[in-house]
Each structure stands twice: as structure tokens, then as C-alpha cells.
PDB file of N, CA and C in Angstrom:
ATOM      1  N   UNK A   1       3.002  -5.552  -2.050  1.00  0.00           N
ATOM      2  CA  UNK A   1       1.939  -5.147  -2.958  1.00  0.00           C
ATOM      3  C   UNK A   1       1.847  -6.181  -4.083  1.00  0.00           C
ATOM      4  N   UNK A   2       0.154  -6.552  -4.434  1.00  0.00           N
ATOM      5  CA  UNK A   2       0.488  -7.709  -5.434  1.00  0.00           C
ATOM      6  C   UNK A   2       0.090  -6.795  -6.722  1.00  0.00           C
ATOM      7  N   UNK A   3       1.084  -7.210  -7.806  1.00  0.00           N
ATOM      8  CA  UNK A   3       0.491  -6.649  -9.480  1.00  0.00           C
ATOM      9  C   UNK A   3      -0.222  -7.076  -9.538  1.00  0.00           C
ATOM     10  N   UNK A   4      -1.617  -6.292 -10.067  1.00  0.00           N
ATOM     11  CA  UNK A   4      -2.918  -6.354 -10.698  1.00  0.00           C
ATOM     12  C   UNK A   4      -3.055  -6.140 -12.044  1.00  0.00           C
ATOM     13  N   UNK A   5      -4.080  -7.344 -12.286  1.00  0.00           N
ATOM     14  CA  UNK A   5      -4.123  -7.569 -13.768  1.00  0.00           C
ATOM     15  C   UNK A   5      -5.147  -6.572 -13.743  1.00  0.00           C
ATOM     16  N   UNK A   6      -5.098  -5.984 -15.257  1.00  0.00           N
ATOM     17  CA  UNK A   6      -6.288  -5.144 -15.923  1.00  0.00           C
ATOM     18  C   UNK A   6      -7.606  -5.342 -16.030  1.00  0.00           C
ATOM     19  N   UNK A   7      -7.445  -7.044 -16.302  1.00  0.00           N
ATOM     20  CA  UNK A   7      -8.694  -7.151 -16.584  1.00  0.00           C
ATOM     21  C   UNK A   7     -10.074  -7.488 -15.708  1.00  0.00           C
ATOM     22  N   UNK A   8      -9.184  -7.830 -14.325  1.00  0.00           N
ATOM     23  CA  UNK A   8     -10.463  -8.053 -13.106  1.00  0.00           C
ATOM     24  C   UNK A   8      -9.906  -6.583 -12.374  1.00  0.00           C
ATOM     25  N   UNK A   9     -11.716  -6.050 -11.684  1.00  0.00           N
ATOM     26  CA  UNK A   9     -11.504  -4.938 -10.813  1.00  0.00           C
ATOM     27  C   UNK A   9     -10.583  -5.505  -9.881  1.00  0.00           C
ATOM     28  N   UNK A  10      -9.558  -4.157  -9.451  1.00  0.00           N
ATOM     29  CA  UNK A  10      -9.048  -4.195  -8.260  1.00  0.00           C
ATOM     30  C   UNK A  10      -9.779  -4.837  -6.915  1.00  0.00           C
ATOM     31  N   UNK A  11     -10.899  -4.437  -6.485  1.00  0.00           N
ATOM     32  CA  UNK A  11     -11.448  -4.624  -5.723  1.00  0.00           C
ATOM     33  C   UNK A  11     -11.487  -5.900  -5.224  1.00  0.00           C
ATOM     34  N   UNK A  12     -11.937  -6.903  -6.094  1.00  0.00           N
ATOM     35  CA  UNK A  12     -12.185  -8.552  -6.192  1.00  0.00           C
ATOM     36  C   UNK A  12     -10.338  -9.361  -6.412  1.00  0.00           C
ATOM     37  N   UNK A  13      -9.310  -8.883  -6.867  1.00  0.00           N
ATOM     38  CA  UNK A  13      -8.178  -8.996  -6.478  1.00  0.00           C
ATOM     39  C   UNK A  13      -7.944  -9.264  -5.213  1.00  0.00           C
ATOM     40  N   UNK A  14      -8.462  -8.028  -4.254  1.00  0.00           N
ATOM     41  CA  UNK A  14      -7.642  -7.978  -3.422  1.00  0.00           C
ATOM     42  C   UNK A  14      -8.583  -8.552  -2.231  1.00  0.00           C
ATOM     43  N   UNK A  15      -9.939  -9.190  -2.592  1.00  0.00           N
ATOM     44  CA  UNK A  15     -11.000  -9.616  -2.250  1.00  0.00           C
ATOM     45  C   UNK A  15      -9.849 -11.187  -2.079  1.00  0.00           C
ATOM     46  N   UNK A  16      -9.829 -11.298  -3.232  1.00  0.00           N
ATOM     47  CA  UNK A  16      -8.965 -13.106  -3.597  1.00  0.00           C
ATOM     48  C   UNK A  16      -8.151 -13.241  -2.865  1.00  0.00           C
ATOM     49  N   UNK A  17      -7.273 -11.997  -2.223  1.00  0.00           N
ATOM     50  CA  UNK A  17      -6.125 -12.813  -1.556  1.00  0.00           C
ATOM     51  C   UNK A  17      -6.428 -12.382  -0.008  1.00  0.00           C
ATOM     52  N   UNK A  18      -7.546 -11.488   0.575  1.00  0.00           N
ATOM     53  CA  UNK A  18      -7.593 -11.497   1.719  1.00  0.00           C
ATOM     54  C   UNK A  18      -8.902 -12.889   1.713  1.00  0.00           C
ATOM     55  N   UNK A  19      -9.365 -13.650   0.795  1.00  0.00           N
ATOM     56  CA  UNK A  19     -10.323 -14.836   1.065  1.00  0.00           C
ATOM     57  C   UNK A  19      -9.266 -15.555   1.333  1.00  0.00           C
ATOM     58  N   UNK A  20      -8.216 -15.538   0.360  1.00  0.00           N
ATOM     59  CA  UNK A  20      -6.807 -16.896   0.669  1.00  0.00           C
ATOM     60  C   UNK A  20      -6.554 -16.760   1.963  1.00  0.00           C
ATOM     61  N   UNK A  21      -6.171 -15.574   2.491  1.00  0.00           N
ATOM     62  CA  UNK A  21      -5.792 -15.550   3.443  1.00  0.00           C
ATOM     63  C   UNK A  21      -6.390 -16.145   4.619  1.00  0.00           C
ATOM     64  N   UNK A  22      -7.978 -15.806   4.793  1.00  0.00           N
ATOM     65  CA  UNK A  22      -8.705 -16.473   5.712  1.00  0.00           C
ATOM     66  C   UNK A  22      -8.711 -18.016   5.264  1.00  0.00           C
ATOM     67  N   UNK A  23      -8.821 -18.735   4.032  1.00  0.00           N
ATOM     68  CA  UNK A  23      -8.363 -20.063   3.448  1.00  0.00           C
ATOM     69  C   UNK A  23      -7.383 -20.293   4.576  1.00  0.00           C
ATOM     70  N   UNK A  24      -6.253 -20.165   4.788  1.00  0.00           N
ATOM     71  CA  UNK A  24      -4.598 -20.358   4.404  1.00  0.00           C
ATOM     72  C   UNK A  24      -4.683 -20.253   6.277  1.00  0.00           C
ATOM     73  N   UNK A  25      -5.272 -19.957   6.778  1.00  0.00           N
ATOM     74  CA  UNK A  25      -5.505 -19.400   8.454  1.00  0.00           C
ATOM     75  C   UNK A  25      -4.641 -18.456   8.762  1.00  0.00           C
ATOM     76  N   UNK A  26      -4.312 -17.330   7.616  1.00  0.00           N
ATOM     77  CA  UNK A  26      -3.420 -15.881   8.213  1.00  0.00           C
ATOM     78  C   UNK A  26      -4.379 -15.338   9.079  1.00  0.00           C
ATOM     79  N   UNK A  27      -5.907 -15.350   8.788  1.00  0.00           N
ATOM     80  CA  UNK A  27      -6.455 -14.779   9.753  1.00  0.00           C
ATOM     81  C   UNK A  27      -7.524 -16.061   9.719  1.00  0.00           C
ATOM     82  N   UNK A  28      -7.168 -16.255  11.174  1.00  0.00           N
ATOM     83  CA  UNK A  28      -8.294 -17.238  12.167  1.00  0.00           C
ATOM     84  C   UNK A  28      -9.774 -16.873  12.148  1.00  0.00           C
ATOM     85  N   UNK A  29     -10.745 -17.896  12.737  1.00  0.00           N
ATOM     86  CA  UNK A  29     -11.706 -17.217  13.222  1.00  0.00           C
ATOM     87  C   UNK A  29     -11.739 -16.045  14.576  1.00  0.00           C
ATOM     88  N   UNK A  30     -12.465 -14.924  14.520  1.00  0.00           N
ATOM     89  CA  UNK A  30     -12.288 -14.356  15.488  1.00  0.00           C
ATOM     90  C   UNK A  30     -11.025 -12.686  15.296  1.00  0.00           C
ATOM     91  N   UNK A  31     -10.789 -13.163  14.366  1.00  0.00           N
ATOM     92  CA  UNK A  31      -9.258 -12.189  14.231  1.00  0.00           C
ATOM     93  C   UNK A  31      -9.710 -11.280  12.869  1.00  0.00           C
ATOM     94  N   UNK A  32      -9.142 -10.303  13.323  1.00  0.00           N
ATOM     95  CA  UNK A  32      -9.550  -8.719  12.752  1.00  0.00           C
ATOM     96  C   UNK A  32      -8.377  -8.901  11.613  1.00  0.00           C
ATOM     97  N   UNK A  33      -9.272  -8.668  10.362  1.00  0.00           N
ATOM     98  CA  UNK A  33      -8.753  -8.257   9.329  1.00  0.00           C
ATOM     99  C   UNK A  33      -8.508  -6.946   9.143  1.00  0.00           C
ATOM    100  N   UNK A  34      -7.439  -6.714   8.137  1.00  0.00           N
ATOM    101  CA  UNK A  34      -7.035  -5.350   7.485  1.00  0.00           C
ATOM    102  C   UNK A  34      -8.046  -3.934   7.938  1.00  0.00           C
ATOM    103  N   UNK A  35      -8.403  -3.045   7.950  1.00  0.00           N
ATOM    104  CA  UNK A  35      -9.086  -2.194   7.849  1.00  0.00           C
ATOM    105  C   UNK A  35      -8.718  -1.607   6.482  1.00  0.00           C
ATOM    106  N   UNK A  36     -10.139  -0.917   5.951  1.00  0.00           N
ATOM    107  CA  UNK A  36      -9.936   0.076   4.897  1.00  0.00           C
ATOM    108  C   UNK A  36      -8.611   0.777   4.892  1.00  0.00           C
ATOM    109  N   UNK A  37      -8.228   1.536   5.604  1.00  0.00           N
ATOM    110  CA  UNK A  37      -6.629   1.863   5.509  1.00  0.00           C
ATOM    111  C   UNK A  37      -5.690   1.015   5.493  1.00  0.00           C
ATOM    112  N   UNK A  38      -5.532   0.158   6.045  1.00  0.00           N
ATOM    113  CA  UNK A  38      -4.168  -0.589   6.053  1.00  0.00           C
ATOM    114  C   UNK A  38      -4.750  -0.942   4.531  1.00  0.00           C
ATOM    115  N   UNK A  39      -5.797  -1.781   4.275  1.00  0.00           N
ATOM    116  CA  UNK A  39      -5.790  -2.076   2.645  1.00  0.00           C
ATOM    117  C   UNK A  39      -4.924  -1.003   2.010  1.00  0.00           C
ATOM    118  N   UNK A  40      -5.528   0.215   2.089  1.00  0.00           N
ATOM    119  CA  UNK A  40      -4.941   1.313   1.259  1.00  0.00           C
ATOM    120  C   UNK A  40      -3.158   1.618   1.186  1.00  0.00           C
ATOM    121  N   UNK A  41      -2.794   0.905   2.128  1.00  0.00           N
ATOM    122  CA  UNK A  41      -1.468   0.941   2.552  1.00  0.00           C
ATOM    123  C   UNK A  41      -0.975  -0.250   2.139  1.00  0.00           C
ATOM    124  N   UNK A  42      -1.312  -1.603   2.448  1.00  0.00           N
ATOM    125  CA  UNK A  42      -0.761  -2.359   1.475  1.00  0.00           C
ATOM    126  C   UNK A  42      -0.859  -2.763   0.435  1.00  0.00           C
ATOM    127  N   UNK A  43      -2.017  -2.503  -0.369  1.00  0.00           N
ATOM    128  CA  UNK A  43      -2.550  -2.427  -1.961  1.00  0.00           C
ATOM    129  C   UNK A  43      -2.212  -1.629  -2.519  1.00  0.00           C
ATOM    130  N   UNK A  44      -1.936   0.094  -2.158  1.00  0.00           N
ATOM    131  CA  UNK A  44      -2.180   0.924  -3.119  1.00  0.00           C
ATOM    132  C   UNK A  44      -3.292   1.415  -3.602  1.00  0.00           C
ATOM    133  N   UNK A  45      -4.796   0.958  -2.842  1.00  0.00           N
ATOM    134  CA  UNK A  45      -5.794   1.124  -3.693  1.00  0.00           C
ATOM    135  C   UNK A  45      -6.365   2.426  -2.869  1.00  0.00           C
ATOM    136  N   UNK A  46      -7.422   2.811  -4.014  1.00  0.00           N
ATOM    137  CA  UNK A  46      -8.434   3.967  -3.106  1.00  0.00           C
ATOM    138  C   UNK A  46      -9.419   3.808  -2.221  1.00  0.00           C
ATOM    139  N   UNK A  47     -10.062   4.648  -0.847  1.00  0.00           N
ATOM    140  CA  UNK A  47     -11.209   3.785   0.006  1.00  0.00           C
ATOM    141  C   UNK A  47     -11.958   3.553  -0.336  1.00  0.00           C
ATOM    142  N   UNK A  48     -12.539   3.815  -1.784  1.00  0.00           N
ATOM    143  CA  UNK A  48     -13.719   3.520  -2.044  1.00  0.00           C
ATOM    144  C   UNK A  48     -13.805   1.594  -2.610  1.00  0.00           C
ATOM    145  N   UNK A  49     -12.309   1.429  -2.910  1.00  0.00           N
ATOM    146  CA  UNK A  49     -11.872   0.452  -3.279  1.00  0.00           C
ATOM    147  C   UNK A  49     -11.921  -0.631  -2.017  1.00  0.00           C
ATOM    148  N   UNK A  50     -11.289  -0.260  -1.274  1.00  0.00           N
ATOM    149  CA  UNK A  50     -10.993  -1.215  -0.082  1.00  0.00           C
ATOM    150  C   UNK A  50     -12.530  -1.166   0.737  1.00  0.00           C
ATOM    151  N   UNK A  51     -12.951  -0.191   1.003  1.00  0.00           N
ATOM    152  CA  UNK A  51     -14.563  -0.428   1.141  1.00  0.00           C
ATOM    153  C   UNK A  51     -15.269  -1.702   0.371  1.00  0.00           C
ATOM    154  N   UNK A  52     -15.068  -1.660  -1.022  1.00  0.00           N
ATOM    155  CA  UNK A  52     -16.082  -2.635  -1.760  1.00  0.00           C
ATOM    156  C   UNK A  52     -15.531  -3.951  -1.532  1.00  0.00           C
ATOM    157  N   UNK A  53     -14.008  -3.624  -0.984  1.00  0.00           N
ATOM    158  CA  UNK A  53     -13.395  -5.439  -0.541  1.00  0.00           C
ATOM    159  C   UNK A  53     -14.384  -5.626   0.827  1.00  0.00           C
ATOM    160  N   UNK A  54     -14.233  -4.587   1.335  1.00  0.00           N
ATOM    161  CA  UNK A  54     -15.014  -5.353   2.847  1.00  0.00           C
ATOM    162  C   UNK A  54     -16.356  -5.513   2.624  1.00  0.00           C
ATOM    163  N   UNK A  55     -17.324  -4.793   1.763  1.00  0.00           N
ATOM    164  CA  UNK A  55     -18.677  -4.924   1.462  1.00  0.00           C
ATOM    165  C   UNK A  55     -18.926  -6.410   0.896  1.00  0.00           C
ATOM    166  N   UNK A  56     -18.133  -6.742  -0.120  1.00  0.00           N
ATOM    167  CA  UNK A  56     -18.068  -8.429  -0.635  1.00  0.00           C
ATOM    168  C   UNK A  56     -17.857  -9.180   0.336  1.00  0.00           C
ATOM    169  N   UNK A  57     -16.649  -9.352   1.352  1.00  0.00           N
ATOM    170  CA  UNK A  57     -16.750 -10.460   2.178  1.00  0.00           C
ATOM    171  C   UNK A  57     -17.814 -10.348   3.056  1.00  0.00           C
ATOM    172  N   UNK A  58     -18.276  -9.330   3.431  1.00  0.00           N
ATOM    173  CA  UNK A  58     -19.145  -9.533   4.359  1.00  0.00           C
ATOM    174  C   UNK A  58     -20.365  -9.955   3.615  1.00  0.00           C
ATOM    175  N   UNK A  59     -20.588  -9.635   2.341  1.00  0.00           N
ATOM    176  CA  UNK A  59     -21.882 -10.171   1.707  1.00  0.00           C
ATOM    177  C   UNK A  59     -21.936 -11.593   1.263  1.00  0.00           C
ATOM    178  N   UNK A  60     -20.229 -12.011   1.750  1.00  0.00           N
ATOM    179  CA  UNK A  60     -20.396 -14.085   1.390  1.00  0.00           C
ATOM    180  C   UNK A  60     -20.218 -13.888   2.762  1.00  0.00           C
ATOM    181  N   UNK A  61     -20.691 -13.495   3.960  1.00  0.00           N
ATOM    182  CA  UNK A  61     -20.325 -14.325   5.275  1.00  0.00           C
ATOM    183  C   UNK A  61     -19.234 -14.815   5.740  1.00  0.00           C
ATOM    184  N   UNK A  62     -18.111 -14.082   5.345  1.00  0.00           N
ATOM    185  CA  UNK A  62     -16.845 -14.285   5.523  1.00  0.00           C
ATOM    186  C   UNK A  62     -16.628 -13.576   7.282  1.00  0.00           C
ATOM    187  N   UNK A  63     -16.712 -12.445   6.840  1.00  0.00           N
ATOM    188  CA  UNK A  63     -16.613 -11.326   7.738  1.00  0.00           C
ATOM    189  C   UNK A  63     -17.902 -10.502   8.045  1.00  0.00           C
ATOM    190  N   UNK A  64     -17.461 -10.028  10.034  1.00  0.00           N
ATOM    191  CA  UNK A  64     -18.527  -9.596  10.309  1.00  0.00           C
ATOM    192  C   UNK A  64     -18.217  -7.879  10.636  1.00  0.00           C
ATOM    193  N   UNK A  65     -18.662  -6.580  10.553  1.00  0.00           N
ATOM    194  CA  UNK A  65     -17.758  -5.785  11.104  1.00  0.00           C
ATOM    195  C   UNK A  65     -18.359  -5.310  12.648  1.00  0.00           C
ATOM    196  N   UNK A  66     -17.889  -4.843  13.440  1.00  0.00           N
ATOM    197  CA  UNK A  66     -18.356  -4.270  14.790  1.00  0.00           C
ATOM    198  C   UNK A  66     -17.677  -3.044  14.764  1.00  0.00           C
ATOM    199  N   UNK A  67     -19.023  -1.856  14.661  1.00  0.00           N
ATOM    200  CA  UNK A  67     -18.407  -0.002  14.656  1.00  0.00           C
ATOM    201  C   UNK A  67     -17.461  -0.162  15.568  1.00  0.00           C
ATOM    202  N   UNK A  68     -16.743   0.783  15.422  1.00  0.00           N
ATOM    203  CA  UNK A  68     -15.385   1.101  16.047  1.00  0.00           C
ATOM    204  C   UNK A  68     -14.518   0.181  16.298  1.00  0.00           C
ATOM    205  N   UNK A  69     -14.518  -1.133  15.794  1.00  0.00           N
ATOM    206  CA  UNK A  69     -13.895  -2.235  16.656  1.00  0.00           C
ATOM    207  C   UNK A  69     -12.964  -2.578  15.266  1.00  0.00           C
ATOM    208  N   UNK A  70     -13.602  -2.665  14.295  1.00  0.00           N
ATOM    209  CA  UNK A  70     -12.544  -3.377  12.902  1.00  0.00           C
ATOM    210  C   UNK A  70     -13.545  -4.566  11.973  1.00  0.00           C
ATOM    211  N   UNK A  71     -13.360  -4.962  11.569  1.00  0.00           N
ATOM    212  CA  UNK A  71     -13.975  -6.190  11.047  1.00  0.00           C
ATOM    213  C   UNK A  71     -13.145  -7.611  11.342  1.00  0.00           C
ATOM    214  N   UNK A  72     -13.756  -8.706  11.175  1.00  0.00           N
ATOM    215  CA  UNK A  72     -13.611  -9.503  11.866  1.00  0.00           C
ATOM    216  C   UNK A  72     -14.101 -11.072  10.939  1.00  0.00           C
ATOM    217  N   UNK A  73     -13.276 -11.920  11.134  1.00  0.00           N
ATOM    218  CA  UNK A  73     -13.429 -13.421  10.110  1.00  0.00           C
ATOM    219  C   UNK A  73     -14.486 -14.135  11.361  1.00  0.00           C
ATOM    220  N   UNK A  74     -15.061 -14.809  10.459  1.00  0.00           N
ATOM    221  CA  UNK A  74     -16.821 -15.205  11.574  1.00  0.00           C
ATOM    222  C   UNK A  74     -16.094 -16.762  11.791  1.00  0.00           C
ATOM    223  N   UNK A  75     -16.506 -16.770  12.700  1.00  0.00           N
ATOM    224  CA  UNK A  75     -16.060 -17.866  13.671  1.00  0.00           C
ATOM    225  C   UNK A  75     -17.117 -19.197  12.742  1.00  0.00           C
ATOM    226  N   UNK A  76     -16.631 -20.184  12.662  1.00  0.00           N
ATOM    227  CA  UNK A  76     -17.955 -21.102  11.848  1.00  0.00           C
ATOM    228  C   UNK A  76     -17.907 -22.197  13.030  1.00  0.00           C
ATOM    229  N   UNK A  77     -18.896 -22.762  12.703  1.00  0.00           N
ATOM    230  CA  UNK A  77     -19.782 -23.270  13.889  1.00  0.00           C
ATOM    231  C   UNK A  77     -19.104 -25.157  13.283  1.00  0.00           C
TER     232      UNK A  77
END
């Protein structure tokens, strides 16, 4: 779990280190990120929280999600 500063929302925290992560190639193109729960499980945060992490990456084109399947780091061309 990483300590969160006060002064940026949780949300965009934990936004920063699952972007590092796709940075850093923990997750490849093609490869399923966290789900809302596991966030909730390794953050500590609430779903409404880990929701607005996945709503941001997907609104920079990071990530794509597919119902029932998970979300997913977009393959770049």
C-alpha cells in the first residue's frame, strides 16, 4: 500500500502509479490491469475511488475495458 499525501485526490495517486506501471512495462500492451477490486485491496481505497482511476486512464487512452473481461493497456501501434 502506498502513503497518500493529503493534498492530491486519492484517485489520481493511484492513477500515477498504475500509469508508472504501464511506463515501467509491469503491465505490457495487451495485459489486464488491476480491476476495481483488487485496487480496493491493494490501495485501501473505496469503488467509487478505484472506478475514477479506471475512468481517467481510459479517458488518456491508456486503457481499454471489455464487459466481463477486465480492462486492458492498449496495445500502441
Amino acid at each position: 500500500m502506498i502513503k497518500f499525501r493529503p493534498d492530491v485526490p486519492r484517485w489520481k495517486q493511484v492513477a500515477d502509479v498504475i500509469r508508472e506501471r504501464i511506463a515501467g512495462g509491469t503491465y505490457s500492451p495487451g495485459a489486464r490491469i488491476p480491476s476495481v477490486i483488487e485496487l480496493q485491496a491493494e490501495f485501501g481505497i473505496a469503488t467509487s475511488t478505484g472506478q475514477k482511476v479506471h475512468r481517467a486512464l481510459r479517458a488518456e487512452g491508456l486503457v481499454y475495458s471489455e464487459p466481463g473481461m477486465g480492462t486492458f493497456v492498449v496495445q500502441k501501434d
